[in-house]
Protein backbone atom coordinates (compact mmCIF):
# COMPACT_ATOMS: atom_id res chain seq x y z
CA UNK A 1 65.71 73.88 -5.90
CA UNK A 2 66.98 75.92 -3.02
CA UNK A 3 63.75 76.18 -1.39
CA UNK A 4 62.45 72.68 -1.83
CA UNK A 5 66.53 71.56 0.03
CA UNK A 6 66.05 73.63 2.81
CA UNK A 7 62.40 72.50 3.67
CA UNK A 8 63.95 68.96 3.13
CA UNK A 9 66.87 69.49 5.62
CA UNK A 10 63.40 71.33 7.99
CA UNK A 11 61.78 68.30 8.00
CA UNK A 12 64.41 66.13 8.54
CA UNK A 13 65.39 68.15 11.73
CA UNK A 14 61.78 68.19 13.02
CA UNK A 15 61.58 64.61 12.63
CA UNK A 16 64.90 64.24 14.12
CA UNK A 17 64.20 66.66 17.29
CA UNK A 18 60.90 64.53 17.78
CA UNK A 19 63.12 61.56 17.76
CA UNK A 20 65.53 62.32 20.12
CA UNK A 21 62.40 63.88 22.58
CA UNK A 22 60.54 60.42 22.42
CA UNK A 23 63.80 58.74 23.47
CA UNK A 24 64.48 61.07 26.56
CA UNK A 25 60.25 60.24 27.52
CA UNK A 26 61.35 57.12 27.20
CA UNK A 27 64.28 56.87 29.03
CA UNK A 28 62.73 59.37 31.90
CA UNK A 29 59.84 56.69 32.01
CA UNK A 30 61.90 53.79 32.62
CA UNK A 31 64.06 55.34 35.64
CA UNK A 32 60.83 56.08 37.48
CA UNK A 33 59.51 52.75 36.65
CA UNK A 34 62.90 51.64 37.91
CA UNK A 35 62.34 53.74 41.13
CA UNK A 36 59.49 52.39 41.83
CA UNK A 37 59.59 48.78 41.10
CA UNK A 38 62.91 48.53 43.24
CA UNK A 39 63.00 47.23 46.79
CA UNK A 40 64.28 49.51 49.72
CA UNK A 41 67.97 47.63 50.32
CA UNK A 42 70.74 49.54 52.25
CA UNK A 43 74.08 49.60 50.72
CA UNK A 44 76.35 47.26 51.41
CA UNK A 45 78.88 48.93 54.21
CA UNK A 46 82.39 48.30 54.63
CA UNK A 47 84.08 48.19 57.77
CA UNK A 48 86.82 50.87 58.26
CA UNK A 49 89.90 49.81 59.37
CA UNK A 50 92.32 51.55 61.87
CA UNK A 51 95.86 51.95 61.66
CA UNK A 52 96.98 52.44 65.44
CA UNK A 53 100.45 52.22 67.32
CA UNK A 54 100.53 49.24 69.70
CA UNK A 55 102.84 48.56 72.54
CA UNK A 56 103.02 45.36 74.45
CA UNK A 57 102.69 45.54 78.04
CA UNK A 58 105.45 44.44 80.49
CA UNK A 59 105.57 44.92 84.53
CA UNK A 60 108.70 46.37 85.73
CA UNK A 61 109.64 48.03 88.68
CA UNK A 62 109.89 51.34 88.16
CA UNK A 63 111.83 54.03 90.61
CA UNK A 64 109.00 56.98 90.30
CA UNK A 65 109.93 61.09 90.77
CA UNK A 66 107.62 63.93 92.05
CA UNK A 67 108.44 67.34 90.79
CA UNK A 68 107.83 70.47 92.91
CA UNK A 69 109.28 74.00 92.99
CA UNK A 70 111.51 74.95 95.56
CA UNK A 71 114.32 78.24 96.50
CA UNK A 72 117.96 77.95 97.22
CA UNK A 73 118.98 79.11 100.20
CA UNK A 74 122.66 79.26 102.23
CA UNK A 75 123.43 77.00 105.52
CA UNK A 76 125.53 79.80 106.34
CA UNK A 77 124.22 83.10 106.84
CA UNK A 78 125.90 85.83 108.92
CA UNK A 79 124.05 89.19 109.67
CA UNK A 80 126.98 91.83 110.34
CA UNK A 81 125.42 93.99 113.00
CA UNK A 82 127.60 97.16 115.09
CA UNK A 83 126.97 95.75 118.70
CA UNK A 84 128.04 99.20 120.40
CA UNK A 85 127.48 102.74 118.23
CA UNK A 86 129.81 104.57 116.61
CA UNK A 87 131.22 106.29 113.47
CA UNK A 88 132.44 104.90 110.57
CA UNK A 89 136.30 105.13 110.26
CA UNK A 90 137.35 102.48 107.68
CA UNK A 91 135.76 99.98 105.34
CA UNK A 92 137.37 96.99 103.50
CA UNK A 93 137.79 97.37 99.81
CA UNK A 94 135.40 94.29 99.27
CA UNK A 95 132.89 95.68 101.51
CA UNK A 96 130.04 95.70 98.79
CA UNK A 97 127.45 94.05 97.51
CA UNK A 98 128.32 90.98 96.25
CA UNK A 99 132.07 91.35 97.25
CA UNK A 100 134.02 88.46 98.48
CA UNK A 101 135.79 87.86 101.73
CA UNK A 102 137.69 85.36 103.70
CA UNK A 103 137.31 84.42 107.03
CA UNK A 104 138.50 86.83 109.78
CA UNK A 105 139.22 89.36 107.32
CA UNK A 106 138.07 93.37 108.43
CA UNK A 107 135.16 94.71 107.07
CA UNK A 108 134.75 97.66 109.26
CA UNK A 109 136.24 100.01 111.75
CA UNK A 110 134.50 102.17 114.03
CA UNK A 111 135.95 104.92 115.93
CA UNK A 112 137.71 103.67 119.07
CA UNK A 113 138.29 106.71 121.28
CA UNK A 114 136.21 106.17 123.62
CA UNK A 115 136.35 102.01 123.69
CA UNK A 116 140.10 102.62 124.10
CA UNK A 117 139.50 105.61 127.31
CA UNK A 118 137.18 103.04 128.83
CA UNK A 119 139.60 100.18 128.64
CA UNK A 120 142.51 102.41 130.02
CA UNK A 121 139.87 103.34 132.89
CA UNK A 122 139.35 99.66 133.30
CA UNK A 123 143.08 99.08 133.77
CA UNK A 124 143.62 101.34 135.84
CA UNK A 125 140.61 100.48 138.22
CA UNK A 126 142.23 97.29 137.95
CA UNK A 127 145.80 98.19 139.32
CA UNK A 128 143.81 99.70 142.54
CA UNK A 129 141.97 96.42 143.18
CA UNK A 130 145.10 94.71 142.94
CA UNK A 131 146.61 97.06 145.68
CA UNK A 132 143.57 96.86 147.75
CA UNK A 133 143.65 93.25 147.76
CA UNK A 134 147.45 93.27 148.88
CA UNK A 135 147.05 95.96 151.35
CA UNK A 136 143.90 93.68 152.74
CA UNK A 137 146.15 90.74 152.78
CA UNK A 138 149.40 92.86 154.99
CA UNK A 139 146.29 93.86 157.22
CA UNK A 140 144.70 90.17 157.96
CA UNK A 141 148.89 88.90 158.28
CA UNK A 142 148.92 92.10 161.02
CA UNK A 143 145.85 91.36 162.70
CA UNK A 144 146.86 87.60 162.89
CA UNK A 145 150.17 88.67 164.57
CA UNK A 146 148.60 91.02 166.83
CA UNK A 147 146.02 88.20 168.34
CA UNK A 148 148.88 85.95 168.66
CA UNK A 149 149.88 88.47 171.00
CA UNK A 150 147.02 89.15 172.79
CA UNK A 151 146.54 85.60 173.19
CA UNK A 152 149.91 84.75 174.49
CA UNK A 153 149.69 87.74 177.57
CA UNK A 154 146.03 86.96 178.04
CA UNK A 155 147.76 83.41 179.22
CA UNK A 156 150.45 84.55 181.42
CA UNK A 157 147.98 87.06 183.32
CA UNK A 158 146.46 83.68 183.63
CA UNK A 159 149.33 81.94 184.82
CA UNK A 160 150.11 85.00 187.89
CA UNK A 161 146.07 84.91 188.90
CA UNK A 162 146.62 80.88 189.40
CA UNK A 163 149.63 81.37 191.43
CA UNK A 164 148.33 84.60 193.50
CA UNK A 165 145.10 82.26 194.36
CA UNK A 166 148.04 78.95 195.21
CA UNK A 167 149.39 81.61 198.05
CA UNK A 168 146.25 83.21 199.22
CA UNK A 169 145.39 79.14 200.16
CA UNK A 170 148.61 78.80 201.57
CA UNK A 171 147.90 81.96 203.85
CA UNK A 172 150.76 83.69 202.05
CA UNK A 173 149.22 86.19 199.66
CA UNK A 174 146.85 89.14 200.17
CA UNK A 175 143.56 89.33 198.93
CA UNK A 176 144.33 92.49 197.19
CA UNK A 177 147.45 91.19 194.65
CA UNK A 178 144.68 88.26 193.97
CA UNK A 179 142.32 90.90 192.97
CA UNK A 180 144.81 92.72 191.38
CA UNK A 181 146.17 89.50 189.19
CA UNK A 182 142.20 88.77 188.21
CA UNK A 183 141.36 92.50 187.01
CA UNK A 184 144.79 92.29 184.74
CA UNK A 185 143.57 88.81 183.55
CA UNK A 186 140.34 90.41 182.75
CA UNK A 187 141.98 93.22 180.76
CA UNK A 188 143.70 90.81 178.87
CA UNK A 189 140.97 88.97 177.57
CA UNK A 190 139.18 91.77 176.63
CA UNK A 191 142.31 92.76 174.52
CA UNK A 192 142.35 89.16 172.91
CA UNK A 193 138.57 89.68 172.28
CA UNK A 194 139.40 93.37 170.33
CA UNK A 195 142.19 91.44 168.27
CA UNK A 196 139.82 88.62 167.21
CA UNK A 197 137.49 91.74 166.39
CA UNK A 198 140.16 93.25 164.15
CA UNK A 199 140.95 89.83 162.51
CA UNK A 200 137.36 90.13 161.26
CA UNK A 201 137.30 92.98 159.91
CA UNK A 202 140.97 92.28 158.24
CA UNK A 203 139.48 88.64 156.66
CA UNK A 204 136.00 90.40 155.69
CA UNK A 205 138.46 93.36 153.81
CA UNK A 206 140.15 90.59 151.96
CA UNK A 207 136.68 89.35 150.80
CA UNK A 208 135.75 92.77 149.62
CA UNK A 209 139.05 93.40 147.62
CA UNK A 210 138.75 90.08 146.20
CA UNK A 211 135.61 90.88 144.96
CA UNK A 212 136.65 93.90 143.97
CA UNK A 213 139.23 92.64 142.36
CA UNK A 214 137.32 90.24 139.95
CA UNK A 215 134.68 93.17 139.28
CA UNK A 216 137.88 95.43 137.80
CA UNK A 217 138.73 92.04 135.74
CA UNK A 218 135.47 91.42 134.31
CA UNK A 219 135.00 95.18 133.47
CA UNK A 220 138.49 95.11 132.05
CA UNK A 221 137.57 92.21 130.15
CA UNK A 222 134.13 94.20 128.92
CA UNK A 223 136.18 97.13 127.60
CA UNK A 224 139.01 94.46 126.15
CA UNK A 225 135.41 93.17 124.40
CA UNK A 226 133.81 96.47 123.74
CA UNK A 227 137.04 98.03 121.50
CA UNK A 228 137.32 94.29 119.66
CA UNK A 229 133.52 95.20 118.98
CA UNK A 230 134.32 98.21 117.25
CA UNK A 231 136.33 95.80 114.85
CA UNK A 232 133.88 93.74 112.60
CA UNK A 233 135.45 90.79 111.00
CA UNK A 234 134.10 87.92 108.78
CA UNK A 235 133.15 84.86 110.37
CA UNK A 236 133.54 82.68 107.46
CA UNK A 237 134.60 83.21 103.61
CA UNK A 238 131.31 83.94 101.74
CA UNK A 239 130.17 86.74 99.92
CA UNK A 240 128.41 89.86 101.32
CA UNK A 241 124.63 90.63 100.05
CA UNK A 242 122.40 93.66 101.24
CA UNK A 243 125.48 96.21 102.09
CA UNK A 244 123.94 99.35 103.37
CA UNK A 245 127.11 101.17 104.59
CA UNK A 246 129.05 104.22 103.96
CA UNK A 247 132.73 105.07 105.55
CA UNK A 248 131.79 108.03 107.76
CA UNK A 249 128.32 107.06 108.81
CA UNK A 250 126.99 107.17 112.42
CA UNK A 251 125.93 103.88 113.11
CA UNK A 252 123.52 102.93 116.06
CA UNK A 253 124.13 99.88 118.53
CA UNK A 254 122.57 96.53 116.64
CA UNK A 255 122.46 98.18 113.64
CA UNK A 256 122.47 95.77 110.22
CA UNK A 257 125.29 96.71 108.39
CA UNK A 258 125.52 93.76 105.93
CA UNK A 259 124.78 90.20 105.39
CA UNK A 260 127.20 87.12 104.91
CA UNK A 261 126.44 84.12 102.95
CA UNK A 262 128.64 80.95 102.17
CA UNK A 263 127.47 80.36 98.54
CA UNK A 264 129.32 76.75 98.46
CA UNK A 265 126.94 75.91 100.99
CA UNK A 266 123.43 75.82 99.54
CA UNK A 267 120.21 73.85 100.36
CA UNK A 268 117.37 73.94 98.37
CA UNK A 269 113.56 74.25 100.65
CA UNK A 270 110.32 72.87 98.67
CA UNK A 271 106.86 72.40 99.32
CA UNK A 272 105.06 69.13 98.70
CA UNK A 273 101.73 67.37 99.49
CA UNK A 274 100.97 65.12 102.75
CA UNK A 275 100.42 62.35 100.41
CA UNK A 276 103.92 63.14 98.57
CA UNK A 277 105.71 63.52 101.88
CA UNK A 278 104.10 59.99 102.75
CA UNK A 279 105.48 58.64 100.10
CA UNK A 280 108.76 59.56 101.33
CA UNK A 281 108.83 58.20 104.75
CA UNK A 282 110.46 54.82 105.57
CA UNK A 283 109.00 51.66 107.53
CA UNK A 284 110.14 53.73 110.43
CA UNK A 285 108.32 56.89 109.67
CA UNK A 286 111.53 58.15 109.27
CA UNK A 287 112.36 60.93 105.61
CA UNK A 288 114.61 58.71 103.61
CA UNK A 289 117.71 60.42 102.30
CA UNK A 290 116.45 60.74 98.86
CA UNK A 291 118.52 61.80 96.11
CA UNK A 292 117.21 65.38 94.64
CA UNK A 293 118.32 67.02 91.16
CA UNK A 294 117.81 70.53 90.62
CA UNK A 295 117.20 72.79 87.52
CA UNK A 296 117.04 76.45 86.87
CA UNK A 297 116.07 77.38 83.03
CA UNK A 298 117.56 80.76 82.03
CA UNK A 299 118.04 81.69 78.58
CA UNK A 300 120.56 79.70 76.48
CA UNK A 301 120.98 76.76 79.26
CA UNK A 302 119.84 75.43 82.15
CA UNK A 303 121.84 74.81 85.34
CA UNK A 304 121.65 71.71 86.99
CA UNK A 305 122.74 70.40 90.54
CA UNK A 306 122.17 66.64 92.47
CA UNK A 307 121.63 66.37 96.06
CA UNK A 308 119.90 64.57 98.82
CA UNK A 309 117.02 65.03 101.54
CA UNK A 310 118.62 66.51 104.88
CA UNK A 311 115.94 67.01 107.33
CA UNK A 312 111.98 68.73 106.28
CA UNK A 313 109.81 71.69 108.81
CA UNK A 314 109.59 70.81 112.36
CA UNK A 315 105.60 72.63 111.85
CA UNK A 316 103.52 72.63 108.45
CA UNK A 317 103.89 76.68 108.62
CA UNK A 318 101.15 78.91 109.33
CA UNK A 319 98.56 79.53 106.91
CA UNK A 320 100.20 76.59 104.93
CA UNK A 321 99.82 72.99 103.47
CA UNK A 322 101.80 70.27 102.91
CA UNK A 323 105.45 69.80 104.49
CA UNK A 324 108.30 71.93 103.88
CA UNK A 325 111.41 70.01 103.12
CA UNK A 326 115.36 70.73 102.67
CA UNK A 327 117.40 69.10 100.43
CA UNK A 328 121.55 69.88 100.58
CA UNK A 329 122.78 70.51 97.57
CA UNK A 330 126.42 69.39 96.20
CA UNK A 331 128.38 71.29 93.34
CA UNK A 332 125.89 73.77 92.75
CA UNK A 333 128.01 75.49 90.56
CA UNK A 334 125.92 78.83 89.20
CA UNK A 335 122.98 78.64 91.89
CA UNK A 336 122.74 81.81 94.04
CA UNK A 337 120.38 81.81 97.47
CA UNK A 338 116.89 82.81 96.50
CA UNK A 339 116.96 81.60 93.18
CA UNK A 340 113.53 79.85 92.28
CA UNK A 341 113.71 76.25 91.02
CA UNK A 342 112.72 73.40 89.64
CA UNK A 343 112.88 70.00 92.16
CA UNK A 344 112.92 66.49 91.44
CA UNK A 345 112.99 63.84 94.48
CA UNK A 346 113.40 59.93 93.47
CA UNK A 347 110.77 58.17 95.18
CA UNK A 348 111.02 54.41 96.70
CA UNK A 349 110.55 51.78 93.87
CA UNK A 350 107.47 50.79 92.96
CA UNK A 351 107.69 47.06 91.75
CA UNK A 352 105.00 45.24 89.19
CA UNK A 353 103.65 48.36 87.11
CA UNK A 354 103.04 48.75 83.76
CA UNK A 355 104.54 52.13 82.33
CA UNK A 356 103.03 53.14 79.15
CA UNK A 357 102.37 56.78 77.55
CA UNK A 358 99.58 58.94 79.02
CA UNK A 359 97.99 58.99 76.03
CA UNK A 360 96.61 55.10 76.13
CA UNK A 361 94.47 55.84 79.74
CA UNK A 362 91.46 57.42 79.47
CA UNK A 363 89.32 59.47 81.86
CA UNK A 364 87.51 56.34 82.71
CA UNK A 365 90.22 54.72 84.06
CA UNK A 366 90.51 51.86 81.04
CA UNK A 367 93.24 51.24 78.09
CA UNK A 368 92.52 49.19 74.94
CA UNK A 369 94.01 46.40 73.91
CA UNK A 370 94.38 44.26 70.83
CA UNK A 371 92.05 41.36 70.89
CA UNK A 372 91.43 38.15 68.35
CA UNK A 373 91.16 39.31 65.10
CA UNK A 374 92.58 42.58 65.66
CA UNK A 375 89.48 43.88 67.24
CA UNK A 376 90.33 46.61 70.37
CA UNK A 377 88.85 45.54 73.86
CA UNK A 378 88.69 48.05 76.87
CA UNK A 379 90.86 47.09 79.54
CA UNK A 380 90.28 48.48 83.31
CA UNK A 381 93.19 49.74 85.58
CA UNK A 382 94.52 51.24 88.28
CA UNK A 383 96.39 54.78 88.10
CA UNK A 384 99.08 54.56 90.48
CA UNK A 385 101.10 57.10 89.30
CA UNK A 386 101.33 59.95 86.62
CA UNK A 387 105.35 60.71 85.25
CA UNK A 388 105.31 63.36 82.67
CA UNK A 389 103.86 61.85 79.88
CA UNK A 390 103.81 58.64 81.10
CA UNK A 391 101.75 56.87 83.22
CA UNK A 392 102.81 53.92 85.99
CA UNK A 393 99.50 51.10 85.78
CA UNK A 394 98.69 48.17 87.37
CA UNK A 395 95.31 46.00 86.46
CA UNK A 396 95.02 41.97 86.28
CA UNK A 397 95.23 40.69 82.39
CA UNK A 398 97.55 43.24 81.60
CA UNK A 399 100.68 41.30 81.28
CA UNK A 400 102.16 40.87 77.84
CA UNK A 401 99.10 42.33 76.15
CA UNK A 402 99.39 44.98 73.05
CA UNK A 403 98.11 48.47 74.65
CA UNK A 404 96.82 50.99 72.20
CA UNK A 405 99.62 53.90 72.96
CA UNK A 406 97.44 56.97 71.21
CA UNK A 407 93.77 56.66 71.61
CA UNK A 408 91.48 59.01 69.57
CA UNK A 409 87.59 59.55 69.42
CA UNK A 410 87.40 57.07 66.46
CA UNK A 411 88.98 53.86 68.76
CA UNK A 412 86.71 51.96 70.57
CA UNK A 413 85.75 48.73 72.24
CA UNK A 414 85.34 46.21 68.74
CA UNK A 415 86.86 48.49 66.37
CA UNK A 416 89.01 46.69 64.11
CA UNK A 417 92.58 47.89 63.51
CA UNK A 418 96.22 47.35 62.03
CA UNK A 419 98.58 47.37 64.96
CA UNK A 420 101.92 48.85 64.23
CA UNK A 421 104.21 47.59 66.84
CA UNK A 422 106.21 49.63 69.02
CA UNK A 423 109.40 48.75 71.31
CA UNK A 424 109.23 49.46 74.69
CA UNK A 425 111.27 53.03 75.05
CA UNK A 426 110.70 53.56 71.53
CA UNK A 427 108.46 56.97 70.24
CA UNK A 428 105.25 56.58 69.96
CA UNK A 429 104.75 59.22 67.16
CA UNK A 430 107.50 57.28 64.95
CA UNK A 431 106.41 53.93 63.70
CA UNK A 432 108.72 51.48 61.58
CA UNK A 433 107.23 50.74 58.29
CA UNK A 434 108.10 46.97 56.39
CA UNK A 435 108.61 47.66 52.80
CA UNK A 436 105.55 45.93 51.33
CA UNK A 437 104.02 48.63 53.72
CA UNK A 438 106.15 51.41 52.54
CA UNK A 439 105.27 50.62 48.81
CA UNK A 440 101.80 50.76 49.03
CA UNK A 441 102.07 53.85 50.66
CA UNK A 442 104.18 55.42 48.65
CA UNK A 443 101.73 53.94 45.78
CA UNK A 444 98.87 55.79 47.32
CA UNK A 445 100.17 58.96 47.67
CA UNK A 446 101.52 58.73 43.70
CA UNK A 447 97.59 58.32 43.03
CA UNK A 448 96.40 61.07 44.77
CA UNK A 449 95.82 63.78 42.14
CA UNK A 450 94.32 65.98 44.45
CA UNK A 451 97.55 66.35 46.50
CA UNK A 452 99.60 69.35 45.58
CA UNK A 453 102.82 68.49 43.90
CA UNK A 454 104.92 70.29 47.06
CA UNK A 455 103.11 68.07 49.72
CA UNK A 456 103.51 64.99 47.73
CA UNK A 457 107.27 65.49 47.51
CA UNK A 458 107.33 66.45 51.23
CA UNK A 459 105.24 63.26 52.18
CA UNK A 460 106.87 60.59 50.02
CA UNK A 461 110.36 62.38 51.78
CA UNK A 462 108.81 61.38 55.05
CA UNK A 463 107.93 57.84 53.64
CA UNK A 464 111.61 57.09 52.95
CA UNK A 465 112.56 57.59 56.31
CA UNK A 466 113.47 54.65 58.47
CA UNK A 467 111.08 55.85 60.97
CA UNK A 468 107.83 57.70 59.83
CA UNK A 469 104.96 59.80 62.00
CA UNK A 470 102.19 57.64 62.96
CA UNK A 471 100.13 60.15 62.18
CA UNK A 472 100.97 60.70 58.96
CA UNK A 473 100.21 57.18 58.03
CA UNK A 474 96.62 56.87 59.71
CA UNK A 475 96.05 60.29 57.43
CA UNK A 476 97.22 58.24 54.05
CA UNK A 477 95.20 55.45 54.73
CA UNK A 478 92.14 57.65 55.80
CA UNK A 479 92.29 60.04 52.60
CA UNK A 480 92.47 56.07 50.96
CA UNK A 481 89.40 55.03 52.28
CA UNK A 482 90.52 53.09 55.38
């Protein structure tokens, strides 16, 4: 019985195996049959659709900046400089590098021996030109007398020749006490002629200790000048840079000692294009007074100061472009001369643009916008200027449209999207979601059982923000299938 149930249960599995083969022929036969009976159709596509952030156009008028780097610098610099040589006697206690003074304070003292002999020689050259001069004027009052005198018996030797010749006519006189009277008039001529002689020589003496005279005052006042000199003083109240000084050095004549600078009186100098310094030039061709804000990043904060355009380079520079151009500075509280900067000028207005994010122009010059049944079309503008990561834009049909505000390779001209709206001002990496919106999102994401658990809490966090990444919601629908 044993063997005759086991070559039962054989059979039955032969049979059974034979079955089950016929049925896979069978089935194997009518897939190719299948194959080759059917028709060569393409499957029906569907049409992705794009979520994209849209933001309707609007001309304004739009005051533009240009950003360049610049370096403080002081309106007020003094180089301290020893105009005569000399040593080193005293310095001031702030007389260091980055000490600060106040105007006509002393700074340094240099010896003053021999400034003080030659002043004492001046004065005393002085009091002799100042006797000359009086002795010269005693002479020229004697002289003056002394002609007086001359003159006065030159005319009565006159006076006795005219009366000697009255008798000789009368037959009177003698022909000697005529000759007589005209040799003595003679003589006294001659001594009238001497005294004018003298006078000359007594007026011409005056001259010379007059100028002699004003020679011993302008010496005197060159030695008065010379042993101020070896007193240096501060011209202003600023604060002393570059100090290369010791008390008991031997300095040389013009030698730098120091440098002054006013640091509440700083300017900043930048360098920008001929097409930028165009742009800041009036009707008149004249630089408008353009208001200037300056930045310097250090660690922790940044220092700021405002300012306005004072004047720009009389010459481009050699071996330079552009135009070099000062702006003064006001409160520039933490700035020091030569510190390197960051400058922004407000340009003139620019009316009728369109500012929208750099990210909705492309390198062809074109933006997209939303047409009839939410299909993008390509746009073309003008670039008329580029702010950061914005962009100022004019082109005709522009006004009021819906501008794609973050293109990608996937957007195109006929590509079909879902706009989500963006205010003017507003982000355009944060979009506002309605709730039917936010739902099916948040259903979505609940599907997804490929998603680790620790991204889906993270996302559906994001989700029940008031504002969400735009990005973040083109990647949920994408993952969705569009």
């Amino acid at each position: 019985m044993r063997f005759l149930r086991q070559s039962l249960v054989g059979i039955f599995l032969a049979f059974l195996t034979l079955a089950l083969l016929f049925i896979a022929a069978q089935i194997i036969m009518g897939a190719v049959q299948d194959v080759l009976t059917r028709e060569d159709q393409a499957p029906a596509a569907r049409e992705r659709v794009f979520a994209v952030a849209v933001r309707q156009a609007e001309a304004e008028t739009v005051i533009p900046y240009l950003e360049a780097f610049g370096e403080v610098q002081s309106r007020r610099r003094l180089e301290l400089r020893a105009a005569l040589g000399g040593r080193v006697v005293a310095l001031a206690e702030d007389f260091v590098d980055g000490g600060t003074v106040t105007a006509g304070e002393v700074l340094v003292e240099l010896d003053p021996a021999d400034a003080q002999s030659a002043l004492d020689r001046a004065k005393s050259d002085l009091l002799d030109a100042q006797f000359e001069e009086r002795d010269a004027e005693r002479s020229l009052l004697l002289a003056q007398d002394e002609l007086k005198s001359a003159e006065a018996q030159a005319e009565l030797r006159e006076r006795a020749l005219q009366r000697q010749r009255d008798l000789e006519s009368r037959g009177v006189g003698a022909a000697a006490s005529v000759e007589e009277a005209e040799l003595a008039a003679a003589s006294a001529q001659q001594a009238v002629l001497a005294r004018r002689i003298a006078l000359a020589q007594a007026e011409s003496r005056v001259d010379q200790a007059t100028t002699l005279l004003a020679r011993a005052v302008i010496a005197l006042e060159a030695a008065e000048r010379d042993l101020d000199d070896m007193t240096i003083r501060a011209g202003f109240s600023g604060t002393l840079t570059d100090v290369t000084l010791v008390e008991g050095r031997l300095v040389s004549a013009n030698e730098k000692l120091a440098e002054l600078v006013d640091p509440n009186a700083l300017e900043v100098a930048f360098r920008v294009s001929t097409a930028q310094y165009v742009r800041l030039l009036d009707e008149n061709d004249r630089l408008i007074n353009a208001p200037v804000t300056v930045s310097l990043e250090v660690t922790g904060t940044d220092l700021t100061a405002t300012g306005h355009i004072s004047r720009d380079s009389g010459s481009a520079g050699e071996g330079q472009t552009g135009r070099l151009i000062y702006a003064r500075l006001q409160e520039a509280s933490g700035f020091k001369p030569e510190d390197f900067v960051t400058v922004s000028v407000q340009e003139q207005p620019l009316a009728n643009v369109f500012r929208l994010p750099s990210s909705a122009l492309d390198a062809s010059g074109t933006v997209l916008v939303l047409g009839t049944d939410d299909r993008l079309e390509s746009l073309p503008v003008q670039l008329v200027r580029r702010q950061g990561d914005e962009v100022l834009l004019r082109g005709e049909g522009l006004e009021g449209r819906e501008v794609v505000i973050g293109r990608t390779p996937l957007l195109g001209s006929g590509v079909r999207v879902r706009p989500l709206r963006l205010e003017a001002g507003a982000d355009p990496g944060m979009v506002e979601l309605s709730d039917a919106k936010r739902a099916e999102l948040v259903a979505r994401v609940e599907a997804n059982e490929s998603m680790p658990q620790d991204e889906k809490t993270q996302v559906l966090g994001q989700l029940r923000e008031a504002r969400v990444p735009s990005s973040l919601v083109r990647r949920i629908e994408t993952k969705a299938g569009g």
